[in-house]
Protein backbone atom coordinates (compact mmCIF):
# COMPACT_ATOMS: atom_id res chain seq x y z
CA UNK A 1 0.00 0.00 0.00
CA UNK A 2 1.51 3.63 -1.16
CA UNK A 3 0.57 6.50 0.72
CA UNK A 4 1.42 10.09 -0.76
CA UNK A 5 2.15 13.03 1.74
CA UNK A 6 1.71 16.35 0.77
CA UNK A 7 2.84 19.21 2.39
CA UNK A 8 3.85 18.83 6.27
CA UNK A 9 2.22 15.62 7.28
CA UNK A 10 3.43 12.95 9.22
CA UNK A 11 3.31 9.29 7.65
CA UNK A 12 1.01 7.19 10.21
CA UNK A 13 3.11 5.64 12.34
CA UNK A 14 2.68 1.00 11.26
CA UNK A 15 1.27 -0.73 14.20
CA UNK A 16 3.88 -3.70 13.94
CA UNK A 17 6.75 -3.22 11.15
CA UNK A 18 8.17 -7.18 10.74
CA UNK A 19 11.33 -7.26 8.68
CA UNK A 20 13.09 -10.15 7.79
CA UNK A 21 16.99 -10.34 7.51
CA UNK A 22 19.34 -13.28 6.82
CA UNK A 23 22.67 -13.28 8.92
CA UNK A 24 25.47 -14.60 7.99
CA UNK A 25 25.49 -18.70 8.51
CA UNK A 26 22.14 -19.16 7.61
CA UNK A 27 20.64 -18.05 10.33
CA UNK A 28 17.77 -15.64 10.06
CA UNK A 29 16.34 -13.20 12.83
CA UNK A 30 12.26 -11.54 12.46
CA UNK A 31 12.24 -8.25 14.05
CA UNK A 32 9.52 -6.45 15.24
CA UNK A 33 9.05 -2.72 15.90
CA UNK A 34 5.96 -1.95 17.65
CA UNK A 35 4.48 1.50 18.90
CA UNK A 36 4.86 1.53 22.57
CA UNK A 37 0.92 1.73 23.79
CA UNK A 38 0.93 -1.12 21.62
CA UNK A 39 3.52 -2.91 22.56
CA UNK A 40 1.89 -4.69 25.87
CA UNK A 41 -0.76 -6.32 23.36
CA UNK A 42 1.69 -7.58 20.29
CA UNK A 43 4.50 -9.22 23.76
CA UNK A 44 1.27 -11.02 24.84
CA UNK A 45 -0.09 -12.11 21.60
CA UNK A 46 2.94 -13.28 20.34
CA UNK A 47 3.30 -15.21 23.79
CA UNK A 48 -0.14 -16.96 23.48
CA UNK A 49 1.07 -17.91 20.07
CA UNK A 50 4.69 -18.73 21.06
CA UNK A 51 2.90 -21.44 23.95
CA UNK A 52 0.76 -23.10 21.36
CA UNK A 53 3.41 -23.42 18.24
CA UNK A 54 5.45 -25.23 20.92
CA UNK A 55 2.72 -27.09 21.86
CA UNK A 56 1.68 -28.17 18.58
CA UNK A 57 5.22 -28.85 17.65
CA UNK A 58 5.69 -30.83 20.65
CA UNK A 59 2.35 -32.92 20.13
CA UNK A 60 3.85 -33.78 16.65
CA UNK A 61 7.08 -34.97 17.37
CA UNK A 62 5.44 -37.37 20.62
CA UNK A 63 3.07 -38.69 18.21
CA UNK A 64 5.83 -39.59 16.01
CA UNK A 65 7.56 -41.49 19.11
CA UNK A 66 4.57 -43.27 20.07
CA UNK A 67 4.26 -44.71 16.46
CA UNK A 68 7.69 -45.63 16.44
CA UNK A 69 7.24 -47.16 19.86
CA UNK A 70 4.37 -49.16 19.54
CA UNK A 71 6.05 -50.79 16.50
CA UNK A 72 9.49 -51.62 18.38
CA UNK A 73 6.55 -52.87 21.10
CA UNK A 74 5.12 -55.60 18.19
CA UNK A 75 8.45 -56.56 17.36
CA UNK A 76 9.43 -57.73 21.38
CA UNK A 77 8.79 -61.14 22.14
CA UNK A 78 6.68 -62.77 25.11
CA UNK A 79 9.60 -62.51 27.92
CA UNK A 80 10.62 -58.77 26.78
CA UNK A 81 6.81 -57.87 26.79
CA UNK A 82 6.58 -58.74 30.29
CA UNK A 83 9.99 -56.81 31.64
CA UNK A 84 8.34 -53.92 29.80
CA UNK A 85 5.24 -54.45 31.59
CA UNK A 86 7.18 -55.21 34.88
CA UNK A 87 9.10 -51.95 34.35
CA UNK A 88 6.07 -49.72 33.86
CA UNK A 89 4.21 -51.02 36.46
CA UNK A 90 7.24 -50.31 38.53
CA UNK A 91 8.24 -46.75 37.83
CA UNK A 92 4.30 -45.60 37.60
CA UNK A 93 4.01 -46.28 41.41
CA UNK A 94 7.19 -44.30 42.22
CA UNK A 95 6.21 -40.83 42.52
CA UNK A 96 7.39 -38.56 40.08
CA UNK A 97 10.69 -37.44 40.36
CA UNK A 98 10.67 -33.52 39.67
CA UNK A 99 9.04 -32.18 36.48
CA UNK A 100 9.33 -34.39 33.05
CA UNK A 101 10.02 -32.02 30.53
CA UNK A 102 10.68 -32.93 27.00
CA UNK A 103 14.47 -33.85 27.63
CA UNK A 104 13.32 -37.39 29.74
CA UNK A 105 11.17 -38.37 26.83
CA UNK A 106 13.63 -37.69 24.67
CA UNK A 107 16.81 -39.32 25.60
CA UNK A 108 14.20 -42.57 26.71
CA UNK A 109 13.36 -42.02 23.01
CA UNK A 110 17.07 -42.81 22.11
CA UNK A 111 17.00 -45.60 24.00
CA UNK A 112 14.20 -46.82 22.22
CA UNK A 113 16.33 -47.19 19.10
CA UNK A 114 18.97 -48.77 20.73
CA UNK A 115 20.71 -51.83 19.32
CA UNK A 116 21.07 -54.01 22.67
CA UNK A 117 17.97 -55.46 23.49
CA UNK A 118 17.83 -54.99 27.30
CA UNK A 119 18.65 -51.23 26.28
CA UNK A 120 15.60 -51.40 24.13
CA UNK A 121 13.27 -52.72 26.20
CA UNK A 122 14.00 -50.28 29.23
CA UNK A 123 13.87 -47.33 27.25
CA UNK A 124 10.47 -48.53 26.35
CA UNK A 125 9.11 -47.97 29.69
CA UNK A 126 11.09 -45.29 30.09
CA UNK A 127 9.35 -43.46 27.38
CA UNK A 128 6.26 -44.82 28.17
CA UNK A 129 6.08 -43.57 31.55
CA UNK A 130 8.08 -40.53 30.62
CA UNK A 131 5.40 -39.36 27.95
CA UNK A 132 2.71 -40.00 30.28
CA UNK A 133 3.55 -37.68 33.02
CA UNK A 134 4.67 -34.97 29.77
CA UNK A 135 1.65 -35.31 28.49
CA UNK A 136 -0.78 -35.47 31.70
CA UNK A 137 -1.04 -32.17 32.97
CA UNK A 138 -1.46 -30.64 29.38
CA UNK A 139 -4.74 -27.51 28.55
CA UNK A 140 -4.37 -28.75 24.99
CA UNK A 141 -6.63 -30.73 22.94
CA UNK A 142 -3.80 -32.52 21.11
CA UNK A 143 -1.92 -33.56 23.89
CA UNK A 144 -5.04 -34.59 25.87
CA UNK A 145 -5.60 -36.82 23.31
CA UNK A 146 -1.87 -38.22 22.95
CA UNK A 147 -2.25 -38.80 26.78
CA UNK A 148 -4.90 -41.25 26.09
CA UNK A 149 -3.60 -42.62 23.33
CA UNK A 150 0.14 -43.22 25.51
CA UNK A 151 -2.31 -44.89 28.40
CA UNK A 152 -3.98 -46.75 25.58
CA UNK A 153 -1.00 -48.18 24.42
CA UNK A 154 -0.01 -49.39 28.30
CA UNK A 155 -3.42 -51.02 28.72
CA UNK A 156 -2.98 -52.73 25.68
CA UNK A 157 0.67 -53.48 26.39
CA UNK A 158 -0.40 -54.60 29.37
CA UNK A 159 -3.21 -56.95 28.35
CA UNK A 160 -0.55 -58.61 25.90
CA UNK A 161 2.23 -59.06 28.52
CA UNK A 162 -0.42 -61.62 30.21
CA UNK A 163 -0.98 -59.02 33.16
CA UNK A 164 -4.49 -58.06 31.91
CA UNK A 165 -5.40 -57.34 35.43
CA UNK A 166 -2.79 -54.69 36.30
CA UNK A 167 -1.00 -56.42 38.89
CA UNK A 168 2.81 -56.85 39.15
């Protein structure tokens, strides 16, 4: 949009002015300019949208895991189902140590790719318990869901391992 001055006005001063510029390396930085009475409004707009990209980013890459897991779960035989069972069972009655953040369900991830079986099998659990409590306390929609679909995937892991009643 072109707008012509004539004589001594002032151009109207942009509510938000995003420019972006590449840096050297690849790397490229957004920056905003905002008017100052506006500037309380954009910080928590862009915060509420910050919270839910992450969220939705977050939701996609667990949902990615949890495929990947419950195939590595098909492939384990009878006496690895039940130490994964076993395992579960085990660290879901141990309160929760400190906050699970994305870092436990990650590196349990890695340890679901693992080439040594036992190493397999434990970072099964791991993730399994690990992406429950990530995904527990969550206000989204997506994650709610993943939640259910992670205790899903226990039940059913469960009812396979020949411990359909939940003990251990």
């Amino acid at each position: 949009m072109w707008v012509f001055l004539t004589g001594s006005e002032q151009p109207p001063a942009p509510l938000c002015d995003l420019s972006h510029r590449p840096r050297q390396g690849g790397a490229h930085i957004l920056v905003f300019l905002v008017r100052w009475r506006d500037a309380v409004v954009m910080v928590e707009t862009f915060g509420q949208y910050t919270i839910r990209l992450r969220a939705l980013i977050r939701f996609l890459v667990v949902r990615r895991q949890l495929a990947e897991v419950r195939r590595r779960i098909d492939a384990l035989s009878g006496a690895d189902l039940r130490s994964v069972v076993t395992q579960v069972s085990r660290d879901l009655q141990v309160p929760e140590r400190g906050v699970t953040t994305a870092r436990s369900t990650d590196a349990a991830f890695r340890r679901v790719r693992a080439v040594i079986a036992r190493v397999r099998v434990l970072g099964i659990a791991q993730w399994l318990v690990a992406a429950i409590h990530e995904t527990a306390p969550s206000p989204h929609a997506e994650l709610q869901d993943l939640h259910r679909q992670v205790l899903r995937t226990v039940r059913r892991l469960r009812e396979s391992g020949g411990l359909a009643n939940g003990t251990t």
